[in-house]
C-alpha atoms as a PDB file:
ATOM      1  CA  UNK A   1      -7.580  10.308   7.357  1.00  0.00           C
ATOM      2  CA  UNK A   2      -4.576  12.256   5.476  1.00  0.00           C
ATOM      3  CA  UNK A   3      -3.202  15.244   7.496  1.00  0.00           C
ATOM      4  CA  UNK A   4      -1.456  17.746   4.525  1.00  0.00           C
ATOM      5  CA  UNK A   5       1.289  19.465   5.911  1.00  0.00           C
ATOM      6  CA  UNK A   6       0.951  22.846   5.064  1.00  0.00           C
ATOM      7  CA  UNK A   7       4.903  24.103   4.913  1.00  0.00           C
ATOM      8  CA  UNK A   8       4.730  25.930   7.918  1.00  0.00           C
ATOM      9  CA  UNK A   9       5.434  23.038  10.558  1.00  0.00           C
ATOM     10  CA  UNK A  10       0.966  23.169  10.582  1.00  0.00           C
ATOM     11  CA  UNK A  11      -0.979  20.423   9.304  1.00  0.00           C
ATOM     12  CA  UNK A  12      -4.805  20.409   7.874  1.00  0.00           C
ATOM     13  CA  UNK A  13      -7.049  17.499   7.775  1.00  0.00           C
ATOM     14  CA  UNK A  14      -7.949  16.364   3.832  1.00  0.00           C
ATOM     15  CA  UNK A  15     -11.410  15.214   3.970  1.00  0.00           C
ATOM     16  CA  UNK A  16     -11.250  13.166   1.262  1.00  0.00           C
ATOM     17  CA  UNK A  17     -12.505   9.376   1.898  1.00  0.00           C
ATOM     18  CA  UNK A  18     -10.294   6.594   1.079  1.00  0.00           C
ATOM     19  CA  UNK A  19     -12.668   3.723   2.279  1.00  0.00           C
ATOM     20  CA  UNK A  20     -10.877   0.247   3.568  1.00  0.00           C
ATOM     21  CA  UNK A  21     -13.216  -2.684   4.843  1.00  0.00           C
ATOM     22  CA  UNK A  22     -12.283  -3.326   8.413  1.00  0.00           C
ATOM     23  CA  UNK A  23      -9.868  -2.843  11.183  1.00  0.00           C
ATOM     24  CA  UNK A  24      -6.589  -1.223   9.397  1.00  0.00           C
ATOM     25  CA  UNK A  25      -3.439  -3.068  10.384  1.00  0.00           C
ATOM     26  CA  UNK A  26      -0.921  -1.494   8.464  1.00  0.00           C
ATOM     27  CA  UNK A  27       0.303   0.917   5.937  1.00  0.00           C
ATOM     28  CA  UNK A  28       3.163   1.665   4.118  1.00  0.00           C
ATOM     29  CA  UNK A  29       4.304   4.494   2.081  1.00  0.00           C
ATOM     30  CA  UNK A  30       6.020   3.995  -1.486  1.00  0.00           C
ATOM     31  CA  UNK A  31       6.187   5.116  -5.489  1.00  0.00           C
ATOM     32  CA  UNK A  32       4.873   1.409  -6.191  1.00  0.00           C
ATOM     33  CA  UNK A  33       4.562   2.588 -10.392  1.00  0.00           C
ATOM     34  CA  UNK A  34       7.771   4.702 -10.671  1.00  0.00           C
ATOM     35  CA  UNK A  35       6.239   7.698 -11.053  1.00  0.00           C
ATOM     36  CA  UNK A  36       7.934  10.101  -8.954  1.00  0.00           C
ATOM     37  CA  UNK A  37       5.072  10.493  -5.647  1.00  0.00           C
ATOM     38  CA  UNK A  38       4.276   8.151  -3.109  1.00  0.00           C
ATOM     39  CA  UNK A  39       1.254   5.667  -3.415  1.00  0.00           C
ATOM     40  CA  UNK A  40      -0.519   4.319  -0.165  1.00  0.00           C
ATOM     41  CA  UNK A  41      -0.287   0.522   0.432  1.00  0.00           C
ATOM     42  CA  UNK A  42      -2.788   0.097   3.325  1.00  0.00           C
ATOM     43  CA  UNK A  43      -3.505  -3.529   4.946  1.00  0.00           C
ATOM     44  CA  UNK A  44      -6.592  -4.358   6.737  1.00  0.00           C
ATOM     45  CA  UNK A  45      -7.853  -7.670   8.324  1.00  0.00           C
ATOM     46  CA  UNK A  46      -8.046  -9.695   4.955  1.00  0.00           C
ATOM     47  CA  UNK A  47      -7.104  -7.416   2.145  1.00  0.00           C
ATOM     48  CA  UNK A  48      -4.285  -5.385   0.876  1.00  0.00           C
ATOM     49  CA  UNK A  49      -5.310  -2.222  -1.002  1.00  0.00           C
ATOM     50  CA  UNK A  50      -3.419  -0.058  -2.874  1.00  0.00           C
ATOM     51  CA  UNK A  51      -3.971   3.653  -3.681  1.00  0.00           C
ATOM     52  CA  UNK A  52      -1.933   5.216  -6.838  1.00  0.00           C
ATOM     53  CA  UNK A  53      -1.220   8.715  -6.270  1.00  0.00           C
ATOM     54  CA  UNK A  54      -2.787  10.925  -9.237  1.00  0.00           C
ATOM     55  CA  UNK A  55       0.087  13.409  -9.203  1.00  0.00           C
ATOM     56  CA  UNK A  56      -1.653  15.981  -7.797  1.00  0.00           C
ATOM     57  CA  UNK A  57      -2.067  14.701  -4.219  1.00  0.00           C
ATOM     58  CA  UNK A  58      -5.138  13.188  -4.632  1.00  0.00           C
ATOM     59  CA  UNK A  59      -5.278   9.315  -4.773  1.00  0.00           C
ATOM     60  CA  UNK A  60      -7.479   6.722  -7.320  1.00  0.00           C
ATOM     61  CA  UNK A  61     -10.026   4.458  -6.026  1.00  0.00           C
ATOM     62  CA  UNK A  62      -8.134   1.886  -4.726  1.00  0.00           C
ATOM     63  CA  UNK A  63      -7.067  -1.200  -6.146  1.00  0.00           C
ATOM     64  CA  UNK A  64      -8.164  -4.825  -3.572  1.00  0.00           C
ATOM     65  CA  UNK A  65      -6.193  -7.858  -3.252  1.00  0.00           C
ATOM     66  CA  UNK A  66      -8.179 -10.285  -0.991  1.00  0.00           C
ATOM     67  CA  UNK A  67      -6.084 -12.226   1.060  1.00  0.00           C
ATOM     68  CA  UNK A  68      -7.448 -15.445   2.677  1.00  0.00           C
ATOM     69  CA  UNK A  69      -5.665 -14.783   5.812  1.00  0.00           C
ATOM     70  CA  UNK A  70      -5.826 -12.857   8.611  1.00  0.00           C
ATOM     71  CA  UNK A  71      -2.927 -10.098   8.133  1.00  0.00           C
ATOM     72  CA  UNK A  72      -0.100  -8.301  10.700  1.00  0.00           C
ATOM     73  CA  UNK A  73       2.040  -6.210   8.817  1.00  0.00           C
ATOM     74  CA  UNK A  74       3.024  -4.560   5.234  1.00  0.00           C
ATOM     75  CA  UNK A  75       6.233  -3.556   3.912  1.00  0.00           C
ATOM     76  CA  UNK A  76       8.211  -2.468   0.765  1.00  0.00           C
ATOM     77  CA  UNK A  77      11.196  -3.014  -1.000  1.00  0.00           C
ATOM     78  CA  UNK A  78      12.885  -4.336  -4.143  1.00  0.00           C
ATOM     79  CA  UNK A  79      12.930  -8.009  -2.760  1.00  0.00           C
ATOM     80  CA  UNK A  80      13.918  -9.414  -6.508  1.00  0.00           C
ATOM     81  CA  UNK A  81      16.141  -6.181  -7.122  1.00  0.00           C
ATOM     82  CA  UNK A  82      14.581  -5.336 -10.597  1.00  0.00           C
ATOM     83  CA  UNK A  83      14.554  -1.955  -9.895  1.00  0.00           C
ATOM     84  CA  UNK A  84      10.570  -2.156  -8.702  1.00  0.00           C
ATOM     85  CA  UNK A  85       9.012  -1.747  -5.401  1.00  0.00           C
ATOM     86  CA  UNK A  86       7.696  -5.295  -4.162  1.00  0.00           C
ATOM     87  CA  UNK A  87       5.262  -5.697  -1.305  1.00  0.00           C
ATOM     88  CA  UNK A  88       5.921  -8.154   1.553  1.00  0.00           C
ATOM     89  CA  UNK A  89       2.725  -9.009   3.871  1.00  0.00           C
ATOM     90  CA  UNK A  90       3.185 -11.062   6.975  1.00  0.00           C
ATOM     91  CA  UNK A  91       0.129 -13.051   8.036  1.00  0.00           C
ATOM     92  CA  UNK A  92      -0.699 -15.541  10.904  1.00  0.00           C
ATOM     93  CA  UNK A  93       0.391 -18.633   9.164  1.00  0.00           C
ATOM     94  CA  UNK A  94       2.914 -17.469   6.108  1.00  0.00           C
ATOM     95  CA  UNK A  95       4.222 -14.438   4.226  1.00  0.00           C
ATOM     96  CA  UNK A  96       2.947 -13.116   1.022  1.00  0.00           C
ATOM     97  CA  UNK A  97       5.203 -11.603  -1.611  1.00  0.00           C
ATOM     98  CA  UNK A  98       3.460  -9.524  -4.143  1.00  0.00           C
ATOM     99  CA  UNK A  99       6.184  -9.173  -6.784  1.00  0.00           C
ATOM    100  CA  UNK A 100       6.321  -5.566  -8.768  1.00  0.00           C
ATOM    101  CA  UNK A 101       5.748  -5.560 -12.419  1.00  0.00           C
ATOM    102  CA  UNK A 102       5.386  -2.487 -14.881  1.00  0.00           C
ATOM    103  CA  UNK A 103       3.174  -1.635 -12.112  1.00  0.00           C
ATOM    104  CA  UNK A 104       1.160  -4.566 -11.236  1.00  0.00           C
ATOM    105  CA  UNK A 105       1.867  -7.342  -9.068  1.00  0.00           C
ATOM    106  CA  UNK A 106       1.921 -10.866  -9.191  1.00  0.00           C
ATOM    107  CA  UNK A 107       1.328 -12.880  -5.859  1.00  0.00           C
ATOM    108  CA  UNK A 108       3.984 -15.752  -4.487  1.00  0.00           C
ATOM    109  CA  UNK A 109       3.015 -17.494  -1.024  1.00  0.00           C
ATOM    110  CA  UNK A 110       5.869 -18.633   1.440  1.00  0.00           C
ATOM    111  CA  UNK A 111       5.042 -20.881   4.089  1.00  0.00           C
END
């Protein structure tokens, strides 16, 4: 669920449906393609999804990157300070690095 804040210190309930598989973990909050608003990076058991804000506070159909693992947390940052958001997930046994490029990401394992 997305609560809207309305500008008045009130908040209203969007009931738009962003649907995750599973128990949701994690989220983080981030402009992940440089755009200027703030895309959803949600984490559930064993995937990573990633909704792209359309600009107009609605959000595409979002994009799944199964992870083999179960999963703890998610965070962001410019981990190989290019100027990009990067996405860091922490799992059981290692962390996952999803490095930023042009708006895609390429996966790197660390055990």
């Amino acid at each position: 669920m997305i609560y809207r804040n309305r500008g008045d210190g009130s908040f209203s309930l969007d009931h738009a449906s962003y649907d995750t598989e599973g128990l949701i973990c994690s989220l983080a909050l981030g402009d992940i393609d440089a755009d200027n608003d703030l895309d959803i990076v949600v984490l559930s058991y064993n995937q990573l999804v990633i909704y792209r804000n359309r600009g107009d506070g609605r959000f595409l159909e979002g994009e799944n990157y199964g992870i083999d693992n179960i999963m703890i947390s998610v965070a962001l940052g410019d981990i190989d300070e290019d100027g990009d958001l990067d996405i860091a997930v922490v799992t059981y046994n290692y962390l996952i690095i999803y490095i930023g490029v042009m708006g895609s990401f390429q996966r790197k394992v660390i055990t």
